[in-house]
C-alpha atoms as a PDB file:
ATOM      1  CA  UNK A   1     -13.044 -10.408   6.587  1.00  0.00           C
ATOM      2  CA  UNK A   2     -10.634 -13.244   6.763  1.00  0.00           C
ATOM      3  CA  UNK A   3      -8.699 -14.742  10.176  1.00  0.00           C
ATOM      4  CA  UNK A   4      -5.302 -15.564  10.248  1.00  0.00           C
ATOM      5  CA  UNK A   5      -2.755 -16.178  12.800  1.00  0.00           C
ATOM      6  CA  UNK A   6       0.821 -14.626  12.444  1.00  0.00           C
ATOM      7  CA  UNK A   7       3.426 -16.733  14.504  1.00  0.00           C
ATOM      8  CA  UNK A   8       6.744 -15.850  14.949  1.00  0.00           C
ATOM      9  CA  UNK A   9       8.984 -19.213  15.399  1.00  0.00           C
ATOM     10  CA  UNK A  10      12.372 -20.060  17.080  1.00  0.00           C
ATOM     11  CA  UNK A  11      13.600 -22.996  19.528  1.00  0.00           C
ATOM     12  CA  UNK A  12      13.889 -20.972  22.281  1.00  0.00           C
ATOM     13  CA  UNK A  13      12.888 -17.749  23.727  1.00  0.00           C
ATOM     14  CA  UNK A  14      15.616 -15.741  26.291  1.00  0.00           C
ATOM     15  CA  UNK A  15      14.051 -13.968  28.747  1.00  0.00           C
ATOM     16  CA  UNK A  16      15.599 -10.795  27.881  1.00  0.00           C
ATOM     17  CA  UNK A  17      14.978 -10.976  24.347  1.00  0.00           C
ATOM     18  CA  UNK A  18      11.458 -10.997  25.158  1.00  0.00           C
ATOM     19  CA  UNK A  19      10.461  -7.092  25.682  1.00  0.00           C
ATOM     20  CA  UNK A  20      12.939  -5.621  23.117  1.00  0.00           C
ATOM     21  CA  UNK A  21      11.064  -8.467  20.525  1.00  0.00           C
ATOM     22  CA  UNK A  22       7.678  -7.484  21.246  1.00  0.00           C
ATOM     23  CA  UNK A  23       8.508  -3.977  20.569  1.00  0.00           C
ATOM     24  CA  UNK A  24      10.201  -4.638  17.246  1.00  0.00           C
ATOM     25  CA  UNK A  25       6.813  -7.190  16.236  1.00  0.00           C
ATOM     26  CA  UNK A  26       4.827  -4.114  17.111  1.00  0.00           C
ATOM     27  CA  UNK A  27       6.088  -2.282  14.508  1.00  0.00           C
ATOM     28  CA  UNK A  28       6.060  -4.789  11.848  1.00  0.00           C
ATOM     29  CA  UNK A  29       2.580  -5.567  12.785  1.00  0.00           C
ATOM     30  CA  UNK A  30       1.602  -1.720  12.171  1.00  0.00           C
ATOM     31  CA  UNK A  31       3.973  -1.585   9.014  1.00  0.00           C
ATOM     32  CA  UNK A  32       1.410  -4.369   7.438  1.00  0.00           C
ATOM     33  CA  UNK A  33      -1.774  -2.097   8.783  1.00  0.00           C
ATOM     34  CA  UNK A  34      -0.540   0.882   6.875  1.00  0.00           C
ATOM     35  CA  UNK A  35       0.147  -0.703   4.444  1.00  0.00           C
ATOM     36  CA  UNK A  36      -3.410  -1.656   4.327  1.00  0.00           C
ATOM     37  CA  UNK A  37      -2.862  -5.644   4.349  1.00  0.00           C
ATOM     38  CA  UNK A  38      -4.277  -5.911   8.362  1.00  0.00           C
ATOM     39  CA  UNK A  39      -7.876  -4.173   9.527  1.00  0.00           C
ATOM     40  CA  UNK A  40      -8.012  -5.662  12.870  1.00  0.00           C
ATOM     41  CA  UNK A  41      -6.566  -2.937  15.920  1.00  0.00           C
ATOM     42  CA  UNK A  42      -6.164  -4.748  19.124  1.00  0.00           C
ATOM     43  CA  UNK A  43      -3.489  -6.744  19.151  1.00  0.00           C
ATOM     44  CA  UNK A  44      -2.754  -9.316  22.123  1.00  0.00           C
ATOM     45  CA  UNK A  45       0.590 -11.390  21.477  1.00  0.00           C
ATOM     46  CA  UNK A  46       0.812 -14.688  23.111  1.00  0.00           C
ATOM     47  CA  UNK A  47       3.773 -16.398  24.272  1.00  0.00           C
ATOM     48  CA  UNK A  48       4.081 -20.233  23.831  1.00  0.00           C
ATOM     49  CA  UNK A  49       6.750 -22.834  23.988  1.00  0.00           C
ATOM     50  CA  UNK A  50       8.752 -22.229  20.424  1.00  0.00           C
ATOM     51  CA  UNK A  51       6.720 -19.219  18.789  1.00  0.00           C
ATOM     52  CA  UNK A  52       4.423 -16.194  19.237  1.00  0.00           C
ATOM     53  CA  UNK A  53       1.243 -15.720  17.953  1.00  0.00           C
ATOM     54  CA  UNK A  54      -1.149 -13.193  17.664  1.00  0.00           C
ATOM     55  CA  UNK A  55      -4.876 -13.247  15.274  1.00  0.00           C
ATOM     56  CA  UNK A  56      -5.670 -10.641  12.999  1.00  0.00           C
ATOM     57  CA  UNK A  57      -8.259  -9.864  10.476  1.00  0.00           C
ATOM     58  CA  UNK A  58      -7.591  -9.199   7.048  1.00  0.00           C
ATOM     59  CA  UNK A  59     -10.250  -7.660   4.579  1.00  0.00           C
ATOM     60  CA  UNK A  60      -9.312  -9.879   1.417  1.00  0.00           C
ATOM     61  CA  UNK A  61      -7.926 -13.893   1.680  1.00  0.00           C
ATOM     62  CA  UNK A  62      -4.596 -13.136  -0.073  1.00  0.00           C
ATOM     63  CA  UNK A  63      -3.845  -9.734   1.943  1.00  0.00           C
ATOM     64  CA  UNK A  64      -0.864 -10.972   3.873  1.00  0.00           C
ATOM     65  CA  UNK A  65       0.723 -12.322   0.131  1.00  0.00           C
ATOM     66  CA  UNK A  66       4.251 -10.750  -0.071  1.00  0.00           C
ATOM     67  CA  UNK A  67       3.647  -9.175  -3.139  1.00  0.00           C
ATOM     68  CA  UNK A  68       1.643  -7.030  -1.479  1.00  0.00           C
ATOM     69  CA  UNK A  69       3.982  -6.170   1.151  1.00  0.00           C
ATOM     70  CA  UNK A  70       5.326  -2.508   1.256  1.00  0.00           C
ATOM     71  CA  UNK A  71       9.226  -1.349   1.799  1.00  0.00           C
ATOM     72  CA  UNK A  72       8.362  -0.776   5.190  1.00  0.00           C
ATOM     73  CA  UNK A  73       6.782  -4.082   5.673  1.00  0.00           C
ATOM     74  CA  UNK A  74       9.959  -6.102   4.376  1.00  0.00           C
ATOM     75  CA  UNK A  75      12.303  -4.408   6.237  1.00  0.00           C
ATOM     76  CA  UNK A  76      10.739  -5.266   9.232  1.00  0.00           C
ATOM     77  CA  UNK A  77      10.579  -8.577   8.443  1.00  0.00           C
ATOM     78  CA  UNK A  78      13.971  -8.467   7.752  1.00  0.00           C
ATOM     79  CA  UNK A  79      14.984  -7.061  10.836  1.00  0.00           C
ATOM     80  CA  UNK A  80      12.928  -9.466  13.298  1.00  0.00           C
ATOM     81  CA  UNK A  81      14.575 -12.273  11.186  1.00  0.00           C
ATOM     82  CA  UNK A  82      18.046 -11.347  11.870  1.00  0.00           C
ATOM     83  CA  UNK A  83      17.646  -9.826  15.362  1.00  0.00           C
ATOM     84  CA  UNK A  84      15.800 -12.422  17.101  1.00  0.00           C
ATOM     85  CA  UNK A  85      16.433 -16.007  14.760  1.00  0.00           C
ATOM     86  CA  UNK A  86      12.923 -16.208  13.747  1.00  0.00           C
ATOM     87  CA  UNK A  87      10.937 -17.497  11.138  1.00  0.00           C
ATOM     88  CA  UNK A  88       7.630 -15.372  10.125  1.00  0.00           C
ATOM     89  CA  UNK A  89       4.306 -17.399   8.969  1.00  0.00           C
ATOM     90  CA  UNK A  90       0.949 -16.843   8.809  1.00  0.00           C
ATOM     91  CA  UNK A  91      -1.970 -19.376   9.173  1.00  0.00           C
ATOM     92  CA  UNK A  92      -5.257 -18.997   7.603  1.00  0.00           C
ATOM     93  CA  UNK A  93      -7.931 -19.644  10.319  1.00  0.00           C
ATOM     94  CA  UNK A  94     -11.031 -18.946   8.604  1.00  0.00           C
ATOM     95  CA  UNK A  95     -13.525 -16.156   7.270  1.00  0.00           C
ATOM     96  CA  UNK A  96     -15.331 -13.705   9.563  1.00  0.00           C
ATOM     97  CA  UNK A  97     -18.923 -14.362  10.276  1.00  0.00           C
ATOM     98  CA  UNK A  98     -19.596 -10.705   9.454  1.00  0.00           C
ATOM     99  CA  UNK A  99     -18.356 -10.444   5.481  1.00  0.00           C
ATOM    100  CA  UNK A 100     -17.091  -7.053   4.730  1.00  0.00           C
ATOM    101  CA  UNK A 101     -17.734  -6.762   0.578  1.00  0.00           C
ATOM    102  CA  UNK A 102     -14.315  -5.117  -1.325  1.00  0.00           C
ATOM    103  CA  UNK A 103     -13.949  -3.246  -4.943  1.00  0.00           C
ATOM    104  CA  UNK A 104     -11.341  -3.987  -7.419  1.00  0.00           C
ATOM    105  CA  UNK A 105      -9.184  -0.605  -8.294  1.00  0.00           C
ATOM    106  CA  UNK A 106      -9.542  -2.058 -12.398  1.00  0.00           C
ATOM    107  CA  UNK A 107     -13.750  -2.599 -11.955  1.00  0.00           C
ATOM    108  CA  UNK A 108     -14.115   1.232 -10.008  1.00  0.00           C
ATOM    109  CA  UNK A 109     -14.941   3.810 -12.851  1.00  0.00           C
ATOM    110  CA  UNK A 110     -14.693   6.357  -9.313  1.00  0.00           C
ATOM    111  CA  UNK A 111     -13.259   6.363  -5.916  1.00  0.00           C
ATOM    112  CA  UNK A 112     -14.793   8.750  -2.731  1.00  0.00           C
ATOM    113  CA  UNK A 113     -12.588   8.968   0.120  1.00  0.00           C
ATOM    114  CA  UNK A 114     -15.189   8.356   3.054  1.00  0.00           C
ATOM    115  CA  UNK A 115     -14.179   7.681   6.706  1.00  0.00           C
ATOM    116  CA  UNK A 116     -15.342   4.645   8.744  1.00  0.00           C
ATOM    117  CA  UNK A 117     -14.341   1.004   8.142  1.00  0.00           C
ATOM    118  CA  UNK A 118     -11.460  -1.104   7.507  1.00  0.00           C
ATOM    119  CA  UNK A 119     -10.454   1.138   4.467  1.00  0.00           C
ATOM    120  CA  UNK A 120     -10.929   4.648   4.049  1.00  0.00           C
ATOM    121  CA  UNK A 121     -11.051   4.651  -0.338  1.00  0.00           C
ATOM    122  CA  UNK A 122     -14.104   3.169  -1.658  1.00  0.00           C
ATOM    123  CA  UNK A 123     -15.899   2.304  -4.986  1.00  0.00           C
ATOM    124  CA  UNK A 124     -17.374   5.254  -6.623  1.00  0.00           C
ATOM    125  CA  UNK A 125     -19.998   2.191  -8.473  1.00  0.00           C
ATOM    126  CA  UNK A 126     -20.369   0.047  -5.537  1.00  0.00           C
ATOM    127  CA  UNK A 127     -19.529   1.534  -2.357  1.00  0.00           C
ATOM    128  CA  UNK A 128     -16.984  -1.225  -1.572  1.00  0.00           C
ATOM    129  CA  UNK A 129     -13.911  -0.423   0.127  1.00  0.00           C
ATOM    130  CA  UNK A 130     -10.576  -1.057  -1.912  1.00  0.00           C
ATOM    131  CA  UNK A 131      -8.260  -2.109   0.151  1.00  0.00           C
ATOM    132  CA  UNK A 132      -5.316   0.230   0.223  1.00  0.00           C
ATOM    133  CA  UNK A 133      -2.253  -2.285  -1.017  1.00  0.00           C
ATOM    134  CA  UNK A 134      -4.001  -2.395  -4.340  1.00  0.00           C
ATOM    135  CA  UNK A 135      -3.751   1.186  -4.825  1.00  0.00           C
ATOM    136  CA  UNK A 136      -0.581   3.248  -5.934  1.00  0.00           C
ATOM    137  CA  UNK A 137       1.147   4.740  -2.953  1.00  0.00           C
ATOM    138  CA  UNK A 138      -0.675   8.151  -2.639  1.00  0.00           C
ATOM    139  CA  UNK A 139       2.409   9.509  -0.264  1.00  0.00           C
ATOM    140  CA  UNK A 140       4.228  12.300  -2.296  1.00  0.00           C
ATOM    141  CA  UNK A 141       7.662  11.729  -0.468  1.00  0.00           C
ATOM    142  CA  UNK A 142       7.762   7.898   0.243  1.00  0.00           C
ATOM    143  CA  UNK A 143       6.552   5.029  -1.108  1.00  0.00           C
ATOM    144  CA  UNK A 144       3.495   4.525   1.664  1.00  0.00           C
ATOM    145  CA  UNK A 145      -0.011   5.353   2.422  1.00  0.00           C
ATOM    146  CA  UNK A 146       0.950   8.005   5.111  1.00  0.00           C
ATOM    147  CA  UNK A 147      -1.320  10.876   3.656  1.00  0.00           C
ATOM    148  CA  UNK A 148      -4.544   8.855   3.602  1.00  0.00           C
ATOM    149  CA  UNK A 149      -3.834   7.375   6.842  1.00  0.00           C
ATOM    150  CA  UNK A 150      -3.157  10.649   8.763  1.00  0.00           C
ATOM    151  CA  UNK A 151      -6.169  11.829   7.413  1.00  0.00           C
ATOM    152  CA  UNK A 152      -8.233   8.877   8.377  1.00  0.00           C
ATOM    153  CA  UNK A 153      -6.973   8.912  12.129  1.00  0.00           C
ATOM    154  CA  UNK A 154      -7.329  12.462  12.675  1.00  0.00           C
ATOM    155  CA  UNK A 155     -10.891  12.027  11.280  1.00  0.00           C
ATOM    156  CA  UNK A 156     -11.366   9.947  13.748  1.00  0.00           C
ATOM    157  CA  UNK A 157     -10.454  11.765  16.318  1.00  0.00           C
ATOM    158  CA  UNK A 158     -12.438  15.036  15.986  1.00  0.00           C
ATOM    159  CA  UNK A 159     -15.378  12.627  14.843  1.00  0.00           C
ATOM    160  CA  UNK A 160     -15.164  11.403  18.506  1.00  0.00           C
ATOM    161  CA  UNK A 161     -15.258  14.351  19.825  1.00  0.00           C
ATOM    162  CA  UNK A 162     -17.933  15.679  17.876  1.00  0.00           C
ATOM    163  CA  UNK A 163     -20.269  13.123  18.155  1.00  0.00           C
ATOM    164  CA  UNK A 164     -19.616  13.031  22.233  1.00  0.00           C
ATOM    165  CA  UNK A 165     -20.313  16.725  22.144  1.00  0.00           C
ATOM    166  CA  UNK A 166     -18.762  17.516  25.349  1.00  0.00           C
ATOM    167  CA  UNK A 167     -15.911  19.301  24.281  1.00  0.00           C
ATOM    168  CA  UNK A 168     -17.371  22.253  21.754  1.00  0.00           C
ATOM    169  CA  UNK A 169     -19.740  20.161  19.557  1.00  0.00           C
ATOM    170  CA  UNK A 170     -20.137  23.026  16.795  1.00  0.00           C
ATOM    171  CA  UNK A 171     -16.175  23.651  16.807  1.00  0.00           C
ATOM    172  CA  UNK A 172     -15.303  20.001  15.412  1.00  0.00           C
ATOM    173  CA  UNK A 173     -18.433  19.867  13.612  1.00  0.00           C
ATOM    174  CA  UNK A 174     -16.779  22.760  11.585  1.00  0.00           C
ATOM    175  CA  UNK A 175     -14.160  20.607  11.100  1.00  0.00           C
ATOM    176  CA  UNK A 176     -15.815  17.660   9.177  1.00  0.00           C
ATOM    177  CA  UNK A 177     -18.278  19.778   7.515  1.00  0.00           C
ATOM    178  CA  UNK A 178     -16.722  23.152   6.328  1.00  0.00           C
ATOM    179  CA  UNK A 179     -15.290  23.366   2.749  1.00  0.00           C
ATOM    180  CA  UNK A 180     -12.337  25.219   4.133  1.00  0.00           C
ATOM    181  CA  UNK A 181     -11.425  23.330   6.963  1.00  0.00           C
ATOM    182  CA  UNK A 182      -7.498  21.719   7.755  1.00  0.00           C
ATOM    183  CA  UNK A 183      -9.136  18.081   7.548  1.00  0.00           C
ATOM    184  CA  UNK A 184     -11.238  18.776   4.480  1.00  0.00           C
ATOM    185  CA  UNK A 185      -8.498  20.509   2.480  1.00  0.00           C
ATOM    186  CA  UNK A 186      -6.036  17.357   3.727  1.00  0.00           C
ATOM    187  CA  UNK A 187      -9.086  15.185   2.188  1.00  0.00           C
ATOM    188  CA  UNK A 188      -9.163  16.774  -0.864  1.00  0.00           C
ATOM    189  CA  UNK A 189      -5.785  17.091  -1.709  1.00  0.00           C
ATOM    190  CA  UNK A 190      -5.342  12.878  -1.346  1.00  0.00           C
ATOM    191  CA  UNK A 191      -8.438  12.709  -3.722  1.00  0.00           C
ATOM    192  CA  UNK A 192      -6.909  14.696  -6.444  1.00  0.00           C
ATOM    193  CA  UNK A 193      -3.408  12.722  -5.745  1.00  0.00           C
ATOM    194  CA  UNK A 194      -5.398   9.453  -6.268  1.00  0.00           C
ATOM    195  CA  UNK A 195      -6.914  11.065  -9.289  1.00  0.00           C
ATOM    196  CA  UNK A 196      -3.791  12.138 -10.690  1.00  0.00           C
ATOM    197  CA  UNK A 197      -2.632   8.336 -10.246  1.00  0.00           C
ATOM    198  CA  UNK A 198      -5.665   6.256 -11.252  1.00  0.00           C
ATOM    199  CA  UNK A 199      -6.600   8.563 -13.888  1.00  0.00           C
ATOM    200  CA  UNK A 200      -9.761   7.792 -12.451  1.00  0.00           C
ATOM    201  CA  UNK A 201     -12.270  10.652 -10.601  1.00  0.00           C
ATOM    202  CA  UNK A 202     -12.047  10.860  -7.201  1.00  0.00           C
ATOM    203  CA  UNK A 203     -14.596  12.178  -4.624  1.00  0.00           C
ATOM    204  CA  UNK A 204     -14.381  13.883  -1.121  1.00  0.00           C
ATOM    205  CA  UNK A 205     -17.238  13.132   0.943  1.00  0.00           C
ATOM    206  CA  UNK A 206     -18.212  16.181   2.774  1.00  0.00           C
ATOM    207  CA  UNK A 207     -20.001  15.673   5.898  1.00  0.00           C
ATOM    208  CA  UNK A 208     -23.049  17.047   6.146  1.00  0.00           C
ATOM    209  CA  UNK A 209     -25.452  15.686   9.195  1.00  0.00           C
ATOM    210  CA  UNK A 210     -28.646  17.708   8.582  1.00  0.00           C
ATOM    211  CA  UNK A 211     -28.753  17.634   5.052  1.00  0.00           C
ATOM    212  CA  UNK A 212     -29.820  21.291   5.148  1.00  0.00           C
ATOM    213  CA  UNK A 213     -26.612  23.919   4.736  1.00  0.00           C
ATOM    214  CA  UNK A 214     -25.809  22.946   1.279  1.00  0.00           C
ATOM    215  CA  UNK A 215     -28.881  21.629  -0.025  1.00  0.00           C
ATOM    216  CA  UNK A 216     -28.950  23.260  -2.963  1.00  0.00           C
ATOM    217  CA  UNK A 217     -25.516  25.051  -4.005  1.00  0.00           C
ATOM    218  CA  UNK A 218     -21.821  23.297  -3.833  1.00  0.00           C
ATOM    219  CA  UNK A 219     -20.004  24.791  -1.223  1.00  0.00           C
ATOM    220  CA  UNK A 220     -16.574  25.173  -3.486  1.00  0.00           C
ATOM    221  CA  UNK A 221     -18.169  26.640  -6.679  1.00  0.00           C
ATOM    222  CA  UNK A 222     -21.272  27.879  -5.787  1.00  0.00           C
ATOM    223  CA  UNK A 223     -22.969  25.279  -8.519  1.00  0.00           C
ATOM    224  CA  UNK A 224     -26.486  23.127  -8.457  1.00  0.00           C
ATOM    225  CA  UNK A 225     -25.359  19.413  -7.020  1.00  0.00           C
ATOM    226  CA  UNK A 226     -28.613  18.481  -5.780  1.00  0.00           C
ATOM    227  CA  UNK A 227     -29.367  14.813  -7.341  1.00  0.00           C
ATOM    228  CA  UNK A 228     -32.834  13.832  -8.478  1.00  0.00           C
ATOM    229  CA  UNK A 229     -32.130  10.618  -7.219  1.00  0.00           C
ATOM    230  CA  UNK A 230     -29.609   9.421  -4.356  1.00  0.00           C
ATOM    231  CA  UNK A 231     -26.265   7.987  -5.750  1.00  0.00           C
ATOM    232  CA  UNK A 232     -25.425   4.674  -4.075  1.00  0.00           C
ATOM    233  CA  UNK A 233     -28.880   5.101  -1.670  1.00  0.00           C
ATOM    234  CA  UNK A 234     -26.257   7.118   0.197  1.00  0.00           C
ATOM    235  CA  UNK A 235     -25.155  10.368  -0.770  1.00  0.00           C
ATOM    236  CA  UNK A 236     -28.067  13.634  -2.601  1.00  0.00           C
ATOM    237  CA  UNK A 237     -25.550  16.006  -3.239  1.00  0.00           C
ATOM    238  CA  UNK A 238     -22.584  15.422  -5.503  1.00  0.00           C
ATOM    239  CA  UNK A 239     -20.679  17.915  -7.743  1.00  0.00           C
ATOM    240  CA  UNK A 240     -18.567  16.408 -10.594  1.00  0.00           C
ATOM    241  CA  UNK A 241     -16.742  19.946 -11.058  1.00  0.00           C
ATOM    242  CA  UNK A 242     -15.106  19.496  -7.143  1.00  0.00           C
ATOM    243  CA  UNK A 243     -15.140  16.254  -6.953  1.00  0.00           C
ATOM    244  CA  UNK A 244     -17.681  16.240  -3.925  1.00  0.00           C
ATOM    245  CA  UNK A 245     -20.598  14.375  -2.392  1.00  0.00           C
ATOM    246  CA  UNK A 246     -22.602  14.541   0.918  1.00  0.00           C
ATOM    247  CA  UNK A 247     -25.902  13.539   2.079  1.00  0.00           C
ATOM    248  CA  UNK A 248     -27.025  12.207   4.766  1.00  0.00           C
ATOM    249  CA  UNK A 249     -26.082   8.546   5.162  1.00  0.00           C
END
C-alpha cells in the first residue's frame, strides 16, 4: 500500500471555523473510501500553522488521481473549497512496508466477492483485490459503490460477533454460511450485478469453516462442486452454475 498525506491549505484558520471544517473533511475523507481510492480507517487530523493534514494509505500509487474520483468525491471537494478558502493536495510519502498485491479489472477472466482486506472484489485468476474505483459503479440507483460496501460492513459486523461467540455463535454463523441467508442473498445479488457489468463471471464466496456441510453437493442446486484440486490453494468447492466457492481458507 502506498502513504500519502492529504493537507488542506489556507492563511489562516478562525477558531470557529474549526469544528464545522473538520466535520465537512470527514465526509470528503469517507466519500474517497467509498469510493474505494483510501483503505486506511483511523483517521487523526492535525492542525498546523496554514493547513491540515492527515496520512492515509492507499492500495495503488495513482489512487487519489482525480480521474478516479466519484460524484460524491468532487462535490465535496467542491464544497470544502468554497466554504472554508482552501486548497486540497495530496503528498506522496512513500510505500508501505507490508505490499498488498492488486488485479487489473481487463487481466481478471473472474471476480469472487470475498470479505477481509482493503477491497472486498478480487481476482478470480490471482486472488488480488481490484480496487473498487476501477470497477463500474455496481449501485443500481446512484452512481457509487453503496451495495458492495453495505455488504462488506455488515459482514463485518456479524463476523465479529461470530468469531467472539459470546452473543449466539451458531445464530451469526447461519448468517455467513447459509445459502438463504439476508447477507448471502445481498452477496449474491452484487455478484450477478458485477457480472451483468463486466460481462465477466462473478463468484460468491460462501463461508464454510469446517469444510464438512457441503462437501459434496452445492447448496443452491443440489450439484457435485467438489474440486480435485484447490482453486487458488484457497477455496475446494466451487460451482460454475451459482457462481459459488467455499473451502476452508
Amino acid at each position: 500500500m502506498f502513504i500519502y498525506q492529504i493537507l488542506f491549505e489556507k492563511a489562516v484558520w478562525p477558531q470557529a471555523e474549526k469544528e464545522p471544517f473538520l466535520r465537512d473533511a470527514d465526509f470528503f475523507i469517507r466519500s474517497l473510501r467509498s469510493n474505494g481510492q483510501l483503505v486506511s480507517r483511523n483517521d487523526v487530523f492535525l492542525f498546523q500553522e496554514n493547513a491540515v493534514s492527515l496520512h492515509v494509505q492507499c492500495l495503488k500509487k495513482d489512487s487519489l488521481e482525480e480521474r478516479y474520483n466519484s460524484d460524491y468525491v468532487n462535490q465535496w471537494i467542491s464544497v470544502l473549497m468554497e466554504r472554508y478558502g482552501v486548497t486540497v493536495s495530496y503528498q506522496y510519502m512513500g510505500e508501505h512496508l507490508v505490499p498488498v498485491p492488486t488485479a487489473e479489472v481487463d487481466a481478471s477472466s473472474s471476480f469472487i466477492l470475498y470479505w477481509g482486506g482493503p477491497s472486498p472484489v478480487r481476482s478470480g485468476d490471482t486472488f488480488d483485490q481490484i480496487p473498487l474505483y476501477h470497477l463500474p459503479y455496481t449501485s443500481v440507483w446512484q452512481r457509487n459503490y453503496e451495495d458492495i460496501n453495505s455488504w462488506s460492513h455488515s459482514y463485518a459486523e456479524i463476523d465479529g460477533l461470530w468469531f467472539r461467540g459470546s452473543m449466539g455463535e451458531t445464530h451469526f454463523h447461519q448468517f455467513l454460511s447459509d445459502i438463504n441467508s439476508p447477507l448471502t442473498t445481498q452477496g449474491r445479488s452484487i455478484c450477478n450485478r458485477l457480472e451483468q457489468l463486466t460481462g465477466k463471471p462473478s463468484y460468491y464466496y460462501l463461508f464454510n469453516a469446517d469444510n464438512k456441510a457441503s462437501a459434496h453437493h452445492c447448496p443452491s442446486c443440489g450439484g457435485e462442486w467438489q474440486l480435485e484440486r484447490k482453486l487458488l490453494a484457497k477455496f475446494d468447492l466451487k460451482c460454475d452454475h451459482c457462481r459459488l466457492v467455499s473451502g476452508s481458507i
